[in-house]
C-alpha atoms as a PDB file:
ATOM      1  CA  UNK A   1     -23.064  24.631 -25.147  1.00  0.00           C
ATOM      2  CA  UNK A   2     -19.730  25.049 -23.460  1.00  0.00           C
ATOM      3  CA  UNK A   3     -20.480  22.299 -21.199  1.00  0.00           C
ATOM      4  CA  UNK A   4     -20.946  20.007 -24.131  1.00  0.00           C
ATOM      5  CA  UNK A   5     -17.802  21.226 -25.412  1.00  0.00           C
ATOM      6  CA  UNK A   6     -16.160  20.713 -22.044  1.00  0.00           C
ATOM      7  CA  UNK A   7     -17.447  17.318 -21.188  1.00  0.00           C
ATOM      8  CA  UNK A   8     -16.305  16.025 -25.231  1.00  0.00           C
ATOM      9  CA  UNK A   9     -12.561  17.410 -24.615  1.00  0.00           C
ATOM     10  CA  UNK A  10     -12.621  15.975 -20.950  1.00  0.00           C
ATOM     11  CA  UNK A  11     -13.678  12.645 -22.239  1.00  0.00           C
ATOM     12  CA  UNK A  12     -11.036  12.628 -24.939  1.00  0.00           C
ATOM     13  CA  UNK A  13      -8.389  13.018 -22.411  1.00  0.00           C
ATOM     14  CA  UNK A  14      -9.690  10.529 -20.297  1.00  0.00           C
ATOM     15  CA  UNK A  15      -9.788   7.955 -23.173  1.00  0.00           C
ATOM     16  CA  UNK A  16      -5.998   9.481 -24.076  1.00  0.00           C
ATOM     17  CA  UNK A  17      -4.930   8.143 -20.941  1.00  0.00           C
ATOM     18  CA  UNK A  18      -6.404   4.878 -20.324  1.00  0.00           C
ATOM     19  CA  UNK A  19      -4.850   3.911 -24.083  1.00  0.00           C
ATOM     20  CA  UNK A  20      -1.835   4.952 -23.191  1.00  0.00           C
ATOM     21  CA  UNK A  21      -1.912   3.776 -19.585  1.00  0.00           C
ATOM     22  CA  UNK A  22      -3.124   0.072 -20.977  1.00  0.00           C
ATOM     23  CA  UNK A  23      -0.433   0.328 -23.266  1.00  0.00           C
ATOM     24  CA  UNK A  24       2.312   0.700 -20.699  1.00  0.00           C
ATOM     25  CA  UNK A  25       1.249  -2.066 -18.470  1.00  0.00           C
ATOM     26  CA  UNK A  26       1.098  -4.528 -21.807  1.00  0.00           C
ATOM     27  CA  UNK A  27       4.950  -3.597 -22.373  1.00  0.00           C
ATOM     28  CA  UNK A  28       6.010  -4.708 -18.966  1.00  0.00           C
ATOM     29  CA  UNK A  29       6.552  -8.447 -19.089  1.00  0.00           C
ATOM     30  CA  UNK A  30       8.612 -10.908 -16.266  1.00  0.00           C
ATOM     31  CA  UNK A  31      11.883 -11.946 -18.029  1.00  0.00           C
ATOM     32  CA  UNK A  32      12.413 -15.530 -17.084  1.00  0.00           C
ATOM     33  CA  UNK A  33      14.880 -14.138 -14.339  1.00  0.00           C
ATOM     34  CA  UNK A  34      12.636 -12.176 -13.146  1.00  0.00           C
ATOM     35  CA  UNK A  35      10.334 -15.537 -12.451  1.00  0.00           C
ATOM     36  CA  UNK A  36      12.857 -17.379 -10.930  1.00  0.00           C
ATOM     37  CA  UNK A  37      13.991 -15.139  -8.368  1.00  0.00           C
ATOM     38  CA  UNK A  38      10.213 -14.855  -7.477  1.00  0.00           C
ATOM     39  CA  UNK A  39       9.846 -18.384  -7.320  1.00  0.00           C
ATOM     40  CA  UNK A  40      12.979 -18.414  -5.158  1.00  0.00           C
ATOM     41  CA  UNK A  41      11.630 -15.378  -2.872  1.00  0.00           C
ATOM     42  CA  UNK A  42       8.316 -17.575  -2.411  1.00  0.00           C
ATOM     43  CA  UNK A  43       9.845 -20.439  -1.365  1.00  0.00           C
ATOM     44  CA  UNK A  44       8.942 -22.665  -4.130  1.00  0.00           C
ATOM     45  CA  UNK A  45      12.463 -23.746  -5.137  1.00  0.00           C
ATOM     46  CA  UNK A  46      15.572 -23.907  -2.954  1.00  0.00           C
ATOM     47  CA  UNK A  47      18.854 -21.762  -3.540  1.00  0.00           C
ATOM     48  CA  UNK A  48      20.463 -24.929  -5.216  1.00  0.00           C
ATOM     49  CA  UNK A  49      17.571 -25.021  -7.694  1.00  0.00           C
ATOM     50  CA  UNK A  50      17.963 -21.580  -7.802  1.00  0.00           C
ATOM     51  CA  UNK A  51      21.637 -21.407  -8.919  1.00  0.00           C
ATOM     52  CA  UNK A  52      21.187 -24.236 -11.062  1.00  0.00           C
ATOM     53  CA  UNK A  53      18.013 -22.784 -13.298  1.00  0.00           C
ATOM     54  CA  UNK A  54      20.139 -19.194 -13.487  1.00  0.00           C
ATOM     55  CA  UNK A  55      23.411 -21.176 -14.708  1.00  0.00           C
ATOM     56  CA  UNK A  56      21.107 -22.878 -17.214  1.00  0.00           C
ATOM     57  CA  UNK A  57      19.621 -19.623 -18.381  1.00  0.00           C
ATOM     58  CA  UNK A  58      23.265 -18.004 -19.448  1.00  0.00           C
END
């Protein structure tokens, strides 16, 4: 019976976690800096585009 009891309050702290865990990777979100300079680290645009899209963004 203390096994039972065991495996119920393990479970619940398991389930804590992942609901909290999924919660903190749902409130990090890419600003729209944070996609240009990734785009510019890539290679997809070049520093001109670059400068120009953050001058347009202020």
């Amino acid at each position: 019976m203390v096994i039972f009891w065991i495996l119920i309050l393990l479970g619940a702290v398991y389930l804590t976690k992942l609901i909290v865990g999924g919660a903190k990777r749902m409130e990090k979100e890419d600003t729209p800096f944070d996609i240009l300079k990734k785009r510019y680290a890539r290679g997809e645009i070049t520093k001109d585009e670059f400068e120009e899209k953050k001058k347009d963004m202020i």
